[in-house]
PDB file of N, CA and C in Angstrom:
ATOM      1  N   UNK A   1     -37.276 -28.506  16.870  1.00  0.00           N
ATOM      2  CA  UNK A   1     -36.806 -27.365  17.655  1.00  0.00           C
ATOM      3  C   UNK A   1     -35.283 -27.347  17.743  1.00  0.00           C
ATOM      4  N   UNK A   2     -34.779 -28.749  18.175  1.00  0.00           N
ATOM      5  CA  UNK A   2     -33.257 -28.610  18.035  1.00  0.00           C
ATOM      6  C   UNK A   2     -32.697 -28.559  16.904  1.00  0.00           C
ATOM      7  N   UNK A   3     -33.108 -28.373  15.918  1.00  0.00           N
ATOM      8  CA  UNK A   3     -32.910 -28.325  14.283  1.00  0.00           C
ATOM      9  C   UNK A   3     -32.934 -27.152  14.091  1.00  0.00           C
ATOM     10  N   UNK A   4     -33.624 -26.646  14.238  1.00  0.00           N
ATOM     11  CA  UNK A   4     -33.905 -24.849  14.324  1.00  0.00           C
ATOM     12  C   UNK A   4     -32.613 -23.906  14.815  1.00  0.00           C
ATOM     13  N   UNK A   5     -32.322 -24.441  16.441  1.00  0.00           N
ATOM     14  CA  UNK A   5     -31.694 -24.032  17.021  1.00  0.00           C
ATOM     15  C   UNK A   5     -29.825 -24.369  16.192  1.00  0.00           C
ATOM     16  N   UNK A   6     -29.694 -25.105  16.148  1.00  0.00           N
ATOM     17  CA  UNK A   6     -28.535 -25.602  15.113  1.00  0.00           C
ATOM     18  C   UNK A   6     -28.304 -24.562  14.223  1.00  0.00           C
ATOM     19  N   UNK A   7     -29.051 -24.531  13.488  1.00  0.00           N
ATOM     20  CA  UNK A   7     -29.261 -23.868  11.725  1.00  0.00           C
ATOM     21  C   UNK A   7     -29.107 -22.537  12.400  1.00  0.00           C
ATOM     22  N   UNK A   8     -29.694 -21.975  13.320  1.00  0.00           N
ATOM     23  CA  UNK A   8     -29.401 -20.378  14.292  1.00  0.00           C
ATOM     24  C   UNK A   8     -27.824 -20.068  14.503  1.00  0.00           C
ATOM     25  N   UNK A   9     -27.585 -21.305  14.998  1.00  0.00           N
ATOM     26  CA  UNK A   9     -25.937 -21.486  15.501  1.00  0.00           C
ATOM     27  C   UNK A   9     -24.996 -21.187  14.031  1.00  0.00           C
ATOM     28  N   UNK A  10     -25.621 -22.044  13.292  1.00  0.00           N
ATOM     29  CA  UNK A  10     -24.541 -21.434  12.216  1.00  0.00           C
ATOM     30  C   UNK A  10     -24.448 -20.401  11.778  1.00  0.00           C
ATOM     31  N   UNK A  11     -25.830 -20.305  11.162  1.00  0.00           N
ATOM     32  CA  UNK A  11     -25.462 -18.470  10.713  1.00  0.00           C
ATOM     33  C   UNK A  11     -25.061 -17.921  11.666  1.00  0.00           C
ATOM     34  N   UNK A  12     -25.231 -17.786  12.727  1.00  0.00           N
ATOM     35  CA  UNK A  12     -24.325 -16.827  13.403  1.00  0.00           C
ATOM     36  C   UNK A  12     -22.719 -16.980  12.957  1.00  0.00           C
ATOM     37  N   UNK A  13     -22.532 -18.201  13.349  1.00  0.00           N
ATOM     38  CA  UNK A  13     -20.903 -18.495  13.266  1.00  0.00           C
ATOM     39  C   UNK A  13     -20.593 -18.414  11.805  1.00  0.00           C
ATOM     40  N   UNK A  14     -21.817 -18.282  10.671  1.00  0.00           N
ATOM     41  CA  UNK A  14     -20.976 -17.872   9.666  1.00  0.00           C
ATOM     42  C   UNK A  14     -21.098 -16.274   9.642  1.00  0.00           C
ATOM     43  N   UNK A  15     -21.805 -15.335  10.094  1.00  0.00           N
ATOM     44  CA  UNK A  15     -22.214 -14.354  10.546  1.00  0.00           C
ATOM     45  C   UNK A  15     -20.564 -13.832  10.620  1.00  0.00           C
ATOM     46  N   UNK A  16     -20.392 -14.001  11.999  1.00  0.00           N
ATOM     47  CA  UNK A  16     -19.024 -13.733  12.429  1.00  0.00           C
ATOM     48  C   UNK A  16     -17.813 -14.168  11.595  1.00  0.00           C
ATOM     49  N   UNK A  17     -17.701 -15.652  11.018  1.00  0.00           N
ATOM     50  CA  UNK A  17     -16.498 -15.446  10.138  1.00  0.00           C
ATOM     51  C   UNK A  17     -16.675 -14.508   8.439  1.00  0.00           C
ATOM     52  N   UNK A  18     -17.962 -14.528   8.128  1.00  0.00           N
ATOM     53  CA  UNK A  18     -18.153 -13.577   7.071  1.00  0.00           C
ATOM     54  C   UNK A  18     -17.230 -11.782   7.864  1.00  0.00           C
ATOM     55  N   UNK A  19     -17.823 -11.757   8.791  1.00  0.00           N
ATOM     56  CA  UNK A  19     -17.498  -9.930   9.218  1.00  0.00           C
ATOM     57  C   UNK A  19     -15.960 -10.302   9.392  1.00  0.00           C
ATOM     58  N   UNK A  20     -15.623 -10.794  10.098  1.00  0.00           N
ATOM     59  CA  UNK A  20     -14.297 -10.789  10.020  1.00  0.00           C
ATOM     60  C   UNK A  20     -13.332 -11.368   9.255  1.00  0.00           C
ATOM     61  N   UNK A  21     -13.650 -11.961   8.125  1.00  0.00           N
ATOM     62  CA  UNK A  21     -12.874 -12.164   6.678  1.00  0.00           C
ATOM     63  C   UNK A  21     -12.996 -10.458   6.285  1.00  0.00           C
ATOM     64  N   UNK A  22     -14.574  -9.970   5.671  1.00  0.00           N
ATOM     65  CA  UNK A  22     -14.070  -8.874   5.361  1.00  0.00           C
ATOM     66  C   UNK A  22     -13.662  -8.016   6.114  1.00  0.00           C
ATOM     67  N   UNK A  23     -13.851  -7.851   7.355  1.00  0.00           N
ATOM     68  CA  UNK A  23     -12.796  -6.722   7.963  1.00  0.00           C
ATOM     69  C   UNK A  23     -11.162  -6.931   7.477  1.00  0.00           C
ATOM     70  N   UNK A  24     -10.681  -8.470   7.435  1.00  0.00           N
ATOM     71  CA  UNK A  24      -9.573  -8.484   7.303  1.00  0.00           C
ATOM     72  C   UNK A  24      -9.136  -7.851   5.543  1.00  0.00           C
ATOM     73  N   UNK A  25     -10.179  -8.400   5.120  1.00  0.00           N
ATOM     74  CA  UNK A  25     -10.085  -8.183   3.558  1.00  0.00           C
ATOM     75  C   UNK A  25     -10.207  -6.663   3.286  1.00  0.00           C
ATOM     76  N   UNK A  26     -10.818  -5.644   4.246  1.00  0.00           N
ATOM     77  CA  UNK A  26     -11.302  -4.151   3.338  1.00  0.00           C
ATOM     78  C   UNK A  26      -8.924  -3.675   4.494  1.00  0.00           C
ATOM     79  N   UNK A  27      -9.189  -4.285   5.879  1.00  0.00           N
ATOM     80  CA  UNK A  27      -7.406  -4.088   6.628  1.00  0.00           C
ATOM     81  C   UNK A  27      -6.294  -4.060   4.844  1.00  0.00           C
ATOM     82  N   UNK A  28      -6.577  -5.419   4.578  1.00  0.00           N
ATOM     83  CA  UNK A  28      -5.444  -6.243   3.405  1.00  0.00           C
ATOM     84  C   UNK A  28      -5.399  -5.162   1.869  1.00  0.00           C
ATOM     85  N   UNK A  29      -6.753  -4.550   1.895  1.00  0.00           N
ATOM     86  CA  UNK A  29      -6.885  -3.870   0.756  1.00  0.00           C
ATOM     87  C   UNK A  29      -6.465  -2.944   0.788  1.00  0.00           C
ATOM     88  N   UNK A  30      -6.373  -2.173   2.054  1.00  0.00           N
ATOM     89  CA  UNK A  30      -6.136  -0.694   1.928  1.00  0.00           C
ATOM     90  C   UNK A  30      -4.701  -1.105   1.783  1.00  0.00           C
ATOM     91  N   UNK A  31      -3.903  -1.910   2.544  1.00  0.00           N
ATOM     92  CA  UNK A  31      -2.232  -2.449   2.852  1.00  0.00           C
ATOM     93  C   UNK A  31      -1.889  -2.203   1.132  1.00  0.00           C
ATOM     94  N   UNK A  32      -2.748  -2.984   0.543  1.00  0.00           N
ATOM     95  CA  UNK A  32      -1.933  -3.462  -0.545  1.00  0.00           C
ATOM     96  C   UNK A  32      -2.204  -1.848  -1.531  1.00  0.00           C
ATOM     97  N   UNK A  33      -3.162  -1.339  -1.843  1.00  0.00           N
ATOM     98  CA  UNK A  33      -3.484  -0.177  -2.115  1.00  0.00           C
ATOM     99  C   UNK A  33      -2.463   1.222  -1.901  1.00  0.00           C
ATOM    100  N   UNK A  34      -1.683   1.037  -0.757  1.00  0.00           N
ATOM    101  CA  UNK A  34      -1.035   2.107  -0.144  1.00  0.00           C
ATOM    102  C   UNK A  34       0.402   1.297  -0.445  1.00  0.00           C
ATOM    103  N   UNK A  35       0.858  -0.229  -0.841  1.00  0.00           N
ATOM    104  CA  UNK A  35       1.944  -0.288  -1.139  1.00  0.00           C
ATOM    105  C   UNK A  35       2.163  -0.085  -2.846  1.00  0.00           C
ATOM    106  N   UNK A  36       1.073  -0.291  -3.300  1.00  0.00           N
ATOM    107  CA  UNK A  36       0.986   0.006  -4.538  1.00  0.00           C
ATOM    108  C   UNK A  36       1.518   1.370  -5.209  1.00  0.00           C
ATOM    109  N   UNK A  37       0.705   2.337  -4.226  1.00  0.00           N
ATOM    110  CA  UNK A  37       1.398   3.696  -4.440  1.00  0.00           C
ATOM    111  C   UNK A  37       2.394   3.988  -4.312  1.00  0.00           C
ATOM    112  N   UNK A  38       2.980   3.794  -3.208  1.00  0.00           N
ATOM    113  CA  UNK A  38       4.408   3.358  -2.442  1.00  0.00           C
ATOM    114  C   UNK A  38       5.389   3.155  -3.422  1.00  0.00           C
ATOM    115  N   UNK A  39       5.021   1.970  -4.033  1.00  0.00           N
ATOM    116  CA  UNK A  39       5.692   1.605  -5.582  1.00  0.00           C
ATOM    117  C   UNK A  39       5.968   2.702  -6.489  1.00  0.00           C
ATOM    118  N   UNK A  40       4.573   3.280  -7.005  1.00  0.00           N
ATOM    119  CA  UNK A  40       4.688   3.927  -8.177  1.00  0.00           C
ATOM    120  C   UNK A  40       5.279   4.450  -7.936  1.00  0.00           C
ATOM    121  N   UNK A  41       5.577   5.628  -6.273  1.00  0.00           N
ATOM    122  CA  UNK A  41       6.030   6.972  -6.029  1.00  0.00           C
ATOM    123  C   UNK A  41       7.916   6.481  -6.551  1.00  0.00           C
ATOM    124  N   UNK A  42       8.278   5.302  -5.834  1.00  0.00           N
ATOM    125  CA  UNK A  42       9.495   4.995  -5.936  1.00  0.00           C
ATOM    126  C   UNK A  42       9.468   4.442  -7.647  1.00  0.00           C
ATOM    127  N   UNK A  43       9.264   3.752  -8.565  1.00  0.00           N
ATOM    128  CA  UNK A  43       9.461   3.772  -9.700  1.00  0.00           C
ATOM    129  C   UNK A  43       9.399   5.500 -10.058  1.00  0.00           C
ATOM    130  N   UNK A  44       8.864   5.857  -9.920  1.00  0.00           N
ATOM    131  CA  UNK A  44       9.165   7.517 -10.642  1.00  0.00           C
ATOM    132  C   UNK A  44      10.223   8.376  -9.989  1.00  0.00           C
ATOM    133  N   UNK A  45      10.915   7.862  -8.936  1.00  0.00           N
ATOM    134  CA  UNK A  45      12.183   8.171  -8.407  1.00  0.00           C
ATOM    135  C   UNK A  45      13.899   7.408  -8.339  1.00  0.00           C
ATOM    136  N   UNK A  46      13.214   6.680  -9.159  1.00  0.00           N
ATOM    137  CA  UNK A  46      14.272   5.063  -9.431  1.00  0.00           C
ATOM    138  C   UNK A  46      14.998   5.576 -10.663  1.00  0.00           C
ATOM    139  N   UNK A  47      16.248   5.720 -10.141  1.00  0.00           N
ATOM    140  CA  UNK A  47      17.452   6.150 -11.539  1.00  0.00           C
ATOM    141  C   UNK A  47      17.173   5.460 -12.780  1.00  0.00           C
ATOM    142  N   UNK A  48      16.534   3.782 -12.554  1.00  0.00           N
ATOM    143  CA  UNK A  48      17.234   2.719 -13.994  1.00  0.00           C
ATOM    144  C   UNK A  48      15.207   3.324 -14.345  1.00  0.00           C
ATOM    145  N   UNK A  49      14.568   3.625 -13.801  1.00  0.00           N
ATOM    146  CA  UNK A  49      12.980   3.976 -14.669  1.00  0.00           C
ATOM    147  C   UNK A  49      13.353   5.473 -15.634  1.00  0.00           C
ATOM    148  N   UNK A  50      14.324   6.344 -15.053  1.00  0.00           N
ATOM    149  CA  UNK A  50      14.376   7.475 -16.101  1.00  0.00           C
ATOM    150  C   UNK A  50      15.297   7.337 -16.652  1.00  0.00           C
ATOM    151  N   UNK A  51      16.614   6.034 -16.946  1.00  0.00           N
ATOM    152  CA  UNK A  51      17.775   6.127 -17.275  1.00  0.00           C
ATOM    153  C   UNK A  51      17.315   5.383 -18.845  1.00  0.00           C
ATOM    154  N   UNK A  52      15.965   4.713 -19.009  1.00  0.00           N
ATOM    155  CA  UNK A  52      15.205   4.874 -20.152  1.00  0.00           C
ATOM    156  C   UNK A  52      15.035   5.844 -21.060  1.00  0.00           C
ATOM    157  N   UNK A  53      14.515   6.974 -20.086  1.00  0.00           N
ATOM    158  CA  UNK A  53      14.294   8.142 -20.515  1.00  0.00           C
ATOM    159  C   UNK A  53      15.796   9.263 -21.311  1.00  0.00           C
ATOM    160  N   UNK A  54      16.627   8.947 -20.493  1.00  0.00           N
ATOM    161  CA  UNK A  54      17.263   9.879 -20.602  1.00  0.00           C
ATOM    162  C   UNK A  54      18.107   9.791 -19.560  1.00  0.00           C
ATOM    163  N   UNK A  55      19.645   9.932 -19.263  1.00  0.00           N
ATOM    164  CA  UNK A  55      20.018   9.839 -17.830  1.00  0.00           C
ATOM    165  C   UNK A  55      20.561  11.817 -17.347  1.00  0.00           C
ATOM    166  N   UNK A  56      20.704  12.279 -18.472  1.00  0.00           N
ATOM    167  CA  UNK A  56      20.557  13.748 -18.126  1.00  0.00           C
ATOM    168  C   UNK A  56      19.294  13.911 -17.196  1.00  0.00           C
ATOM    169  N   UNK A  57      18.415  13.917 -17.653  1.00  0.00           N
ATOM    170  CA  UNK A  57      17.409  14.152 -16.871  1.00  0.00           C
ATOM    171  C   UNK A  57      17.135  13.470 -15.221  1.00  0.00           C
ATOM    172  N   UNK A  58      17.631  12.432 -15.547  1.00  0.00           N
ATOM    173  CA  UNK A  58      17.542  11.602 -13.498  1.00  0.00           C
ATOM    174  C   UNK A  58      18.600  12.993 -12.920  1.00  0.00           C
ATOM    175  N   UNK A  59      20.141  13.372 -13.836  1.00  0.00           N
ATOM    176  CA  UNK A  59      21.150  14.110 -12.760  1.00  0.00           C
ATOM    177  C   UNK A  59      19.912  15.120 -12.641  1.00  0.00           C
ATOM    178  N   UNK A  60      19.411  15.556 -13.753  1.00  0.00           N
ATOM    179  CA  UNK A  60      18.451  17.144 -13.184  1.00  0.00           C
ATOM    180  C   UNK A  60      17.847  17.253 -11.847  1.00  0.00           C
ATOM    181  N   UNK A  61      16.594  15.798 -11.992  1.00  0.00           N
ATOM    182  CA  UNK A  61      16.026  15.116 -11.017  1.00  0.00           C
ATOM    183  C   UNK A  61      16.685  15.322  -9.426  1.00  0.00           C
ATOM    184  N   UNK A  62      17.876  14.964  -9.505  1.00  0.00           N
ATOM    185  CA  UNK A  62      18.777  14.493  -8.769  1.00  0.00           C
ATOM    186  C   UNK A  62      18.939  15.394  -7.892  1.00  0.00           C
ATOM    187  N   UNK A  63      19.683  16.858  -8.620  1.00  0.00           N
ATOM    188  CA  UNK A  63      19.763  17.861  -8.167  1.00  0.00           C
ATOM    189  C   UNK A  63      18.925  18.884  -8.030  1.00  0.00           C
ATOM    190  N   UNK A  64      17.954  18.639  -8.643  1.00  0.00           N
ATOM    191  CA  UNK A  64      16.693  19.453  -8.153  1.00  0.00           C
ATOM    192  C   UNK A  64      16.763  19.302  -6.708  1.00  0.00           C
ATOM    193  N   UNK A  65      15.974  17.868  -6.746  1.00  0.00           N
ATOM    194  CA  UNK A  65      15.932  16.704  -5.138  1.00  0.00           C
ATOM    195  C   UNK A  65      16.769  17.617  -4.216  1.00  0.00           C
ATOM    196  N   UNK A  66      17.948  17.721  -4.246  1.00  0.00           N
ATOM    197  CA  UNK A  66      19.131  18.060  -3.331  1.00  0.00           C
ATOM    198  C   UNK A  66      19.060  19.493  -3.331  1.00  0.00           C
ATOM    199  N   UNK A  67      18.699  20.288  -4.151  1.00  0.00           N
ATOM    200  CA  UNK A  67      18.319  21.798  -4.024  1.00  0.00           C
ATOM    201  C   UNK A  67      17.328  21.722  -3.171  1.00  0.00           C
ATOM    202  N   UNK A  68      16.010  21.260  -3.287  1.00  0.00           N
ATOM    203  CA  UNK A  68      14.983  21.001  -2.684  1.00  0.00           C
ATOM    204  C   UNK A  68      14.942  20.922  -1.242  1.00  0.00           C
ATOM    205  N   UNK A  69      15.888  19.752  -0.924  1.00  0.00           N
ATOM    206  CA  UNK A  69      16.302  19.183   0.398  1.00  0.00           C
ATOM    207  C   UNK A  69      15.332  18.250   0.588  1.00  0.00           C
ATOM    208  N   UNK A  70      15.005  17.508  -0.679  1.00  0.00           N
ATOM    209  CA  UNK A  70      13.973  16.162  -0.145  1.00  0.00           C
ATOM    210  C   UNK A  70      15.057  15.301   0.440  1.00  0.00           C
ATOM    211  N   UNK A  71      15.981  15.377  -0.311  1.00  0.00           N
ATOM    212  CA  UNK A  71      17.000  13.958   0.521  1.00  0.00           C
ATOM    213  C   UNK A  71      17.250  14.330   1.836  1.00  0.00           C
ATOM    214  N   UNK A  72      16.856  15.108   2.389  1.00  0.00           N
ATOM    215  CA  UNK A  72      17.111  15.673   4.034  1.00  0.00           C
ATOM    216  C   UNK A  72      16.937  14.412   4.344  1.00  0.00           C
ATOM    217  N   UNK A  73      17.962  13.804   5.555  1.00  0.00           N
ATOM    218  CA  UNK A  73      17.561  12.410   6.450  1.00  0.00           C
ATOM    219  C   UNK A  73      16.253  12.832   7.377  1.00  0.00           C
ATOM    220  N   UNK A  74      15.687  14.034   8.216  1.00  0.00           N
ATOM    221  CA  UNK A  74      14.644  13.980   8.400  1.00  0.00           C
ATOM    222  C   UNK A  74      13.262  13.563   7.902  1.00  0.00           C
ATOM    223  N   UNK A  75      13.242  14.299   6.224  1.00  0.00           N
ATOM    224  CA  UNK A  75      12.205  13.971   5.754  1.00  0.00           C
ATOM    225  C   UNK A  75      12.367  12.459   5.059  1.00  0.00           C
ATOM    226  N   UNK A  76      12.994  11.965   5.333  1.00  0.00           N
ATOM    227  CA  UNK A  76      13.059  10.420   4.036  1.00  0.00           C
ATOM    228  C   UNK A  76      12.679   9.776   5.114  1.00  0.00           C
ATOM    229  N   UNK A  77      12.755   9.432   6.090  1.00  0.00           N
ATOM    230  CA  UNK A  77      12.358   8.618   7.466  1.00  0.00           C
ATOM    231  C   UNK A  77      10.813   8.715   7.427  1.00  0.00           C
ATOM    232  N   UNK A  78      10.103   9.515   6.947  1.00  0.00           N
ATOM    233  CA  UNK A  78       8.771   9.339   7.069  1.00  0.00           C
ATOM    234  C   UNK A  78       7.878   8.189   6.485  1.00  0.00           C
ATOM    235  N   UNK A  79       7.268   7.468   7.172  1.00  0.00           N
ATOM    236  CA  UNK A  79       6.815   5.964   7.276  1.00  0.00           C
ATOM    237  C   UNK A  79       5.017   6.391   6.565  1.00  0.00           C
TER     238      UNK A  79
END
């Protein structure tokens, strides 16, 4: 009976550290998922990634951007 009761105890307690590894793990995935993008968005806005390409094209870029008013300090602050 106290053997029983033991072997109960664990699974639970692995119960609970299983759910909360993956909770932390699906938290860690989305993190890394959303810095990933984060990345790409900034490599495709990064002078030395189109200065490959072409550096006419980053000034186009550039001044598009500034026609646009993405470089507004309001909108670049967005987290």
């Amino acid at each position: 009976m106290v053997k029983k009761e033991a072997m109960m105890m664990m699974m639970v307690e692995r119960m609970k550290r299983r759910m909360t590894t993956t909770m932390m793990g699906t938290v860690t995935m989305t993190k890394m998922r959303r810095r990933k993008k984060r990345k790409r968005r900034m490599t495709m806005t990064s002078p030395n990634h189109l200065l490959r390409r072409g550096n006419d094209r980053w000034l186009r870029v550039v001044a598009y951007m500034q026609e646009s008013c993405l470089f507004a300090p309001a909108q670049q602050s967005t987290v």
